[in-house]
C-alpha atoms as a PDB file:
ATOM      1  CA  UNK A   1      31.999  16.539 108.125  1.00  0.00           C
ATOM      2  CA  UNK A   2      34.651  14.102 106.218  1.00  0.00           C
ATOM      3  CA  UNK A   3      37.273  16.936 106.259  1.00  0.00           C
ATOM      4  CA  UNK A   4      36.758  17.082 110.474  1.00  0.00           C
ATOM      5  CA  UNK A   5      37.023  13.168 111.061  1.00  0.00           C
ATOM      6  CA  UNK A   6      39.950  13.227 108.517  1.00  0.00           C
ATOM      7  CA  UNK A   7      41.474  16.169 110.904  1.00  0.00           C
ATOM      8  CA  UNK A   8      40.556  14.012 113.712  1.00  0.00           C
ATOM      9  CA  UNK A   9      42.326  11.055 112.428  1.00  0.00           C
ATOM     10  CA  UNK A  10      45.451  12.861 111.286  1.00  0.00           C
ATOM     11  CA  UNK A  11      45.376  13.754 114.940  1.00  0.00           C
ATOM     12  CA  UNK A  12      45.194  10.377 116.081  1.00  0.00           C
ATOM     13  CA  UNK A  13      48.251   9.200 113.547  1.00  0.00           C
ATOM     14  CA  UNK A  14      50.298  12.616 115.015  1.00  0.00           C
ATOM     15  CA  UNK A  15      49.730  11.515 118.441  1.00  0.00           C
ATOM     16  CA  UNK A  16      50.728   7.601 118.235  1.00  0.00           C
ATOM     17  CA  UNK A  17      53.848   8.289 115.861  1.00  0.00           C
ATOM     18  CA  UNK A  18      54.860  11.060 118.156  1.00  0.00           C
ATOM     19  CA  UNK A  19      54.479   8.457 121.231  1.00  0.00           C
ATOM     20  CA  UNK A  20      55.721   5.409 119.063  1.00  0.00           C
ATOM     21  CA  UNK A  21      59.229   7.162 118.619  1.00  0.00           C
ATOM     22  CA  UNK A  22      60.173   7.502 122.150  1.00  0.00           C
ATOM     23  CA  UNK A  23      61.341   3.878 122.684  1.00  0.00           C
ATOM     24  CA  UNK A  24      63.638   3.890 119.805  1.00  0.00           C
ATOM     25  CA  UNK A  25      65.072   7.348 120.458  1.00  0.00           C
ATOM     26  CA  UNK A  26      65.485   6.747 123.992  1.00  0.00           C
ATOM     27  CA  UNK A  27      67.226   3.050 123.305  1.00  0.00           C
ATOM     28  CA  UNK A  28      69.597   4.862 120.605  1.00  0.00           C
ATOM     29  CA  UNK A  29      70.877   7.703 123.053  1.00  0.00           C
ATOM     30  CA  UNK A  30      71.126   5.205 126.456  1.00  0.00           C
ATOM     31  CA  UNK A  31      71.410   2.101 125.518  1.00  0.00           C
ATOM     32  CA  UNK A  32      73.022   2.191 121.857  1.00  0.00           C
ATOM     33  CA  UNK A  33      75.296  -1.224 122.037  1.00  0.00           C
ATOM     34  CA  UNK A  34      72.391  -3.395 123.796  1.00  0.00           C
ATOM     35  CA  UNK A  35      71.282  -6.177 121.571  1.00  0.00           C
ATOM     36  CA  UNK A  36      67.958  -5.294 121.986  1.00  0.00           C
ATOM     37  CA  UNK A  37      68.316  -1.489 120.266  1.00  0.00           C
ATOM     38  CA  UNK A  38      70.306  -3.550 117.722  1.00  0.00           C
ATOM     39  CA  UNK A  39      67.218  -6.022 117.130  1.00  0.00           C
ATOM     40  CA  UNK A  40      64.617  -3.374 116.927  1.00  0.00           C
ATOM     41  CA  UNK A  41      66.568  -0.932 114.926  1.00  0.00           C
ATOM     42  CA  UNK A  42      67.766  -3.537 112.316  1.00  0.00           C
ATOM     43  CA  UNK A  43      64.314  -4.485 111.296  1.00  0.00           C
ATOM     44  CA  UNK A  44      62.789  -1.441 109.738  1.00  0.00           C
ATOM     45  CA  UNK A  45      59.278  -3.313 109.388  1.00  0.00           C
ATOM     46  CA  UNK A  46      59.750  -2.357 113.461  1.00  0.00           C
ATOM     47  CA  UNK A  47      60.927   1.019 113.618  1.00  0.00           C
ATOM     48  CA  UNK A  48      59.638   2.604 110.223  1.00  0.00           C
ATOM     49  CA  UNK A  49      56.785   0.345 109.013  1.00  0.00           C
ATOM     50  CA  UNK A  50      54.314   1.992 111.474  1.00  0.00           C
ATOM     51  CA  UNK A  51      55.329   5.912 110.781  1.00  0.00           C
ATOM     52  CA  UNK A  52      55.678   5.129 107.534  1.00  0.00           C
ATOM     53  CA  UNK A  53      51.873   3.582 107.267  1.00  0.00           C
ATOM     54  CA  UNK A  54      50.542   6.304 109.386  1.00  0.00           C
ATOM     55  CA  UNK A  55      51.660   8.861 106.615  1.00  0.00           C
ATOM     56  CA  UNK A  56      50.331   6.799 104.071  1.00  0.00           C
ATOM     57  CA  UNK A  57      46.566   7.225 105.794  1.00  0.00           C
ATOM     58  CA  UNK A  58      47.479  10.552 106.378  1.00  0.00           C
ATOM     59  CA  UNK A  59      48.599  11.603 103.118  1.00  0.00           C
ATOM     60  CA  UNK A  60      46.819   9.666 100.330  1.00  0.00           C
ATOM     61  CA  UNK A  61      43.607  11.192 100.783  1.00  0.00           C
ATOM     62  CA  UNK A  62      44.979  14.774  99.759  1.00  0.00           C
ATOM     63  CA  UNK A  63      47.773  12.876  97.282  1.00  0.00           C
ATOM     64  CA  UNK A  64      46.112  14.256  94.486  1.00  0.00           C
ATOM     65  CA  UNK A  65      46.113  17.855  95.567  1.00  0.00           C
ATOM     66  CA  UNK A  66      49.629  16.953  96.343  1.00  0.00           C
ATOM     67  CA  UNK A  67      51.147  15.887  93.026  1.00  0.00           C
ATOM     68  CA  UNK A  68      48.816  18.524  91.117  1.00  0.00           C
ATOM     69  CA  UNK A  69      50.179  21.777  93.517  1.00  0.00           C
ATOM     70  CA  UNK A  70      53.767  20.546  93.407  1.00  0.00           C
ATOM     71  CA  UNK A  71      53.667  19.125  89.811  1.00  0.00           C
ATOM     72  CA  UNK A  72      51.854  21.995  88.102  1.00  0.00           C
ATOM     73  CA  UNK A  73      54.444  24.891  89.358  1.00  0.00           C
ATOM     74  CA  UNK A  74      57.583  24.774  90.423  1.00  0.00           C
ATOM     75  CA  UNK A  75      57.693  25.038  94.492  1.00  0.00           C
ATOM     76  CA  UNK A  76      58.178  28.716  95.995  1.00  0.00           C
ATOM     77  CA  UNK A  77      58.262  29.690  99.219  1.00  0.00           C
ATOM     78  CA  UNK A  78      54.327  31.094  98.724  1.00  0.00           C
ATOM     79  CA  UNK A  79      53.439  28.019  97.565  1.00  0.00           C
ATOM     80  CA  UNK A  80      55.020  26.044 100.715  1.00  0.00           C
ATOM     81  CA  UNK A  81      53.739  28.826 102.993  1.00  0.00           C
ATOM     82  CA  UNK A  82      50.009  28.424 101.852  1.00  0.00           C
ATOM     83  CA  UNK A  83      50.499  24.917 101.907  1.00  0.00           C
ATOM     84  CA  UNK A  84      51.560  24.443 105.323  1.00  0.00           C
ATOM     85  CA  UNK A  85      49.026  27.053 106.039  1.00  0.00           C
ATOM     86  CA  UNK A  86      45.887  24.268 106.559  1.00  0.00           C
ATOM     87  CA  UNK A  87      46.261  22.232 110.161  1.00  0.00           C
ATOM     88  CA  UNK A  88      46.074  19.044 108.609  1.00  0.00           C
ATOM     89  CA  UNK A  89      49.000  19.566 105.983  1.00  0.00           C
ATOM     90  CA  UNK A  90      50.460  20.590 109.077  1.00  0.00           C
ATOM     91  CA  UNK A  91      50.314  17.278 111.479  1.00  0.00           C
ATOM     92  CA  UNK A  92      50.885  15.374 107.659  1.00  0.00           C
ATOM     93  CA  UNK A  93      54.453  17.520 107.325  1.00  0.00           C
ATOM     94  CA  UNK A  94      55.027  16.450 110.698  1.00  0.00           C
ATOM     95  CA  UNK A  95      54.443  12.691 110.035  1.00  0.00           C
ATOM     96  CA  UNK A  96      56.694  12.789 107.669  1.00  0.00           C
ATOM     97  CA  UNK A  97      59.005  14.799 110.095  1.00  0.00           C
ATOM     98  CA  UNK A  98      58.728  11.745 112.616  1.00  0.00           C
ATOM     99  CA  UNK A  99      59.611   8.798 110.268  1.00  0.00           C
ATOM    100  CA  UNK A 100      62.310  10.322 108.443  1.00  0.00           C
ATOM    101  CA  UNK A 101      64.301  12.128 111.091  1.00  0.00           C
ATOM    102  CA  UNK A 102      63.811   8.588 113.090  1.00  0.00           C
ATOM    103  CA  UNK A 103      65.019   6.416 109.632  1.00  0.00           C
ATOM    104  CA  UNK A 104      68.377   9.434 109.590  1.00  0.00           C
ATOM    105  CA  UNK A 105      68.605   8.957 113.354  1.00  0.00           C
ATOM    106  CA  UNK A 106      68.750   5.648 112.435  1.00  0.00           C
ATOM    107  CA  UNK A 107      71.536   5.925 109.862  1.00  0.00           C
ATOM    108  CA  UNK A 108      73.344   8.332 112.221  1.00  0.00           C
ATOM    109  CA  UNK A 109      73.451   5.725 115.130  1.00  0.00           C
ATOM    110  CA  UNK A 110      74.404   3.092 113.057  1.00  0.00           C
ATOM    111  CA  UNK A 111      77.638   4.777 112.393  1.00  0.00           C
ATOM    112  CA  UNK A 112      78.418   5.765 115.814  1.00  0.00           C
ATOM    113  CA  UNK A 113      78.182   2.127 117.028  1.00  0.00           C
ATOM    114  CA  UNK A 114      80.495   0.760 113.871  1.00  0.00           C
ATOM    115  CA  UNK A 115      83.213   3.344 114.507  1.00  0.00           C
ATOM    116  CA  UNK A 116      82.703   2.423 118.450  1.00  0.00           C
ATOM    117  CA  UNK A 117      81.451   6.311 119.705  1.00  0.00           C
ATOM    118  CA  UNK A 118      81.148   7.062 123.411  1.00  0.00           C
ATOM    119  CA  UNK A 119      77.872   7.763 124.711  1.00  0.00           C
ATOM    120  CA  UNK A 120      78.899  11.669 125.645  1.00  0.00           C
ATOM    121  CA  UNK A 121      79.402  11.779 121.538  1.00  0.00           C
ATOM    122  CA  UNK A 122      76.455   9.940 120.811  1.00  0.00           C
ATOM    123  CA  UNK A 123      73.402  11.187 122.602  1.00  0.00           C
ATOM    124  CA  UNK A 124      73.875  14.818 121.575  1.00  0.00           C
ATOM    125  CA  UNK A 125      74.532  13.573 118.145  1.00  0.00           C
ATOM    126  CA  UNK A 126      71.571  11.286 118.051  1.00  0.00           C
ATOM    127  CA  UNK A 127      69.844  14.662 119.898  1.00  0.00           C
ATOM    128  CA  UNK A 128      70.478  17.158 117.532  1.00  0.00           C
ATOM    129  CA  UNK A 129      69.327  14.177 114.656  1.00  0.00           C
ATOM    130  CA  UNK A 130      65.846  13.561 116.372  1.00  0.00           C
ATOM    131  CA  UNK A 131      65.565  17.708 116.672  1.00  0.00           C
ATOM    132  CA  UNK A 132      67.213  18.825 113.987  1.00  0.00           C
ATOM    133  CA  UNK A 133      67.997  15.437 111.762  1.00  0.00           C
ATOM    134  CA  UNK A 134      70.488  17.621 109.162  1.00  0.00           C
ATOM    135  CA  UNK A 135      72.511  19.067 111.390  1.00  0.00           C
ATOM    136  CA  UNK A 136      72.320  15.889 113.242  1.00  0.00           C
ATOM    137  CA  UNK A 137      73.481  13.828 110.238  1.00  0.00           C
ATOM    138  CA  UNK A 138      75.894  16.673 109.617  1.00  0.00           C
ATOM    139  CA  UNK A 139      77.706  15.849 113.516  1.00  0.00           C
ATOM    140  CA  UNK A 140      77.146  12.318 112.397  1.00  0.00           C
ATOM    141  CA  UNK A 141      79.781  12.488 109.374  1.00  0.00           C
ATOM    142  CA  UNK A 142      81.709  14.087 110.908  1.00  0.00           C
ATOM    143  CA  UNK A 143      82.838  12.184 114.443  1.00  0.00           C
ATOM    144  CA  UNK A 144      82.565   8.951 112.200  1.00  0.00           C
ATOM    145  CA  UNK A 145      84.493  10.180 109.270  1.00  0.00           C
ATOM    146  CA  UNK A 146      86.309   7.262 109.468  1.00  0.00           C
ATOM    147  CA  UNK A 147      83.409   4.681 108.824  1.00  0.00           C
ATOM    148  CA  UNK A 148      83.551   2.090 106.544  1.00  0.00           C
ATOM    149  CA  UNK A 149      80.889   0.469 105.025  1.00  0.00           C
ATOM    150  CA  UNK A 150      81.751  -2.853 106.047  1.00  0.00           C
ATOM    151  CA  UNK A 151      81.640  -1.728 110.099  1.00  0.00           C
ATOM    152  CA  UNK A 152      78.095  -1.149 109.302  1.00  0.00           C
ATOM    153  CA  UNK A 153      76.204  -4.527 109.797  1.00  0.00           C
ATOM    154  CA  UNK A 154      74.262  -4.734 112.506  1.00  0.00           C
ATOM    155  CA  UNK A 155      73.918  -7.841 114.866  1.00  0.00           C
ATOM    156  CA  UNK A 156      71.019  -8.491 116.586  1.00  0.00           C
END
């Protein structure tokens, strides 16, 4: 009975963060020199704080398990696979999915607007980082290898 409502709420925290991303994607790829993307995606209590809570009441009922599975041994790809194999490790590894491809899309956009990228370089950049946030960093680098740390502060 507790392991159903805790599947049932892990459900509930998949489908708001999955929902709760779409604004910020969608401001990144159409809209990525508006002051308002630049508001909400310089305060990270905005744009993170709520994935990043979500996982927490996802994942710190099972954090024990967690730190005693991938403390005890190290990590092979049995292990990973048997993990992954329960439904609500599942929705949890996407959580963390969510926030941290949003907080790289993040990163990623922040560059392209300091080293002034058009939008036909951006949105499939900032696509590719919300599907596939490596590779997506990866593009990132490279159209703005010339980014300077400096060209990174954001104005709201």
């Amino acid at each position: 009975m507790v392991r159903d409502s805790m599947v049932e709420l892990i459900e509930v925290l998949f489908w708001f963060s999955s929902l709760y991303i779409l604004p910020f994607w969608l401001m990144m790829w159409f809209a990525p020199y508006h002051e308002r993307t630049a508001a909400l995606m310089k305060n990270e209590w905005i744009y993170l704080a709520p994935l990043a809570a979500a996982y927490t009441i996802a994942v710190l009922p099972n954090i024990v398990d967690i730190f005693i599975l991938l403390g005890s041994d190290m990590p092979t790809p049995d292990i990973v696979v048997e993990m992954f194999s329960e439904r609500d490790v599942i929705l949890i590894g996407w959580l963390h999915y969510l926030a941290f491809d949003l907080f790289v899309g993040r990163w990623t956009w922040k560059r392209l607007v300091a080293t002034k990228q058009p939008i036909y370089i951006s949105l499939p950049v900032l696509l590719f980082s919300m599907m596939v946030a490596p590779l997506g960093a990866l593009l990132g680098l490279i159209v703005t290898r010339d980014y300077k740390e400096e060209q990174g502060a954001l104005t709201a």
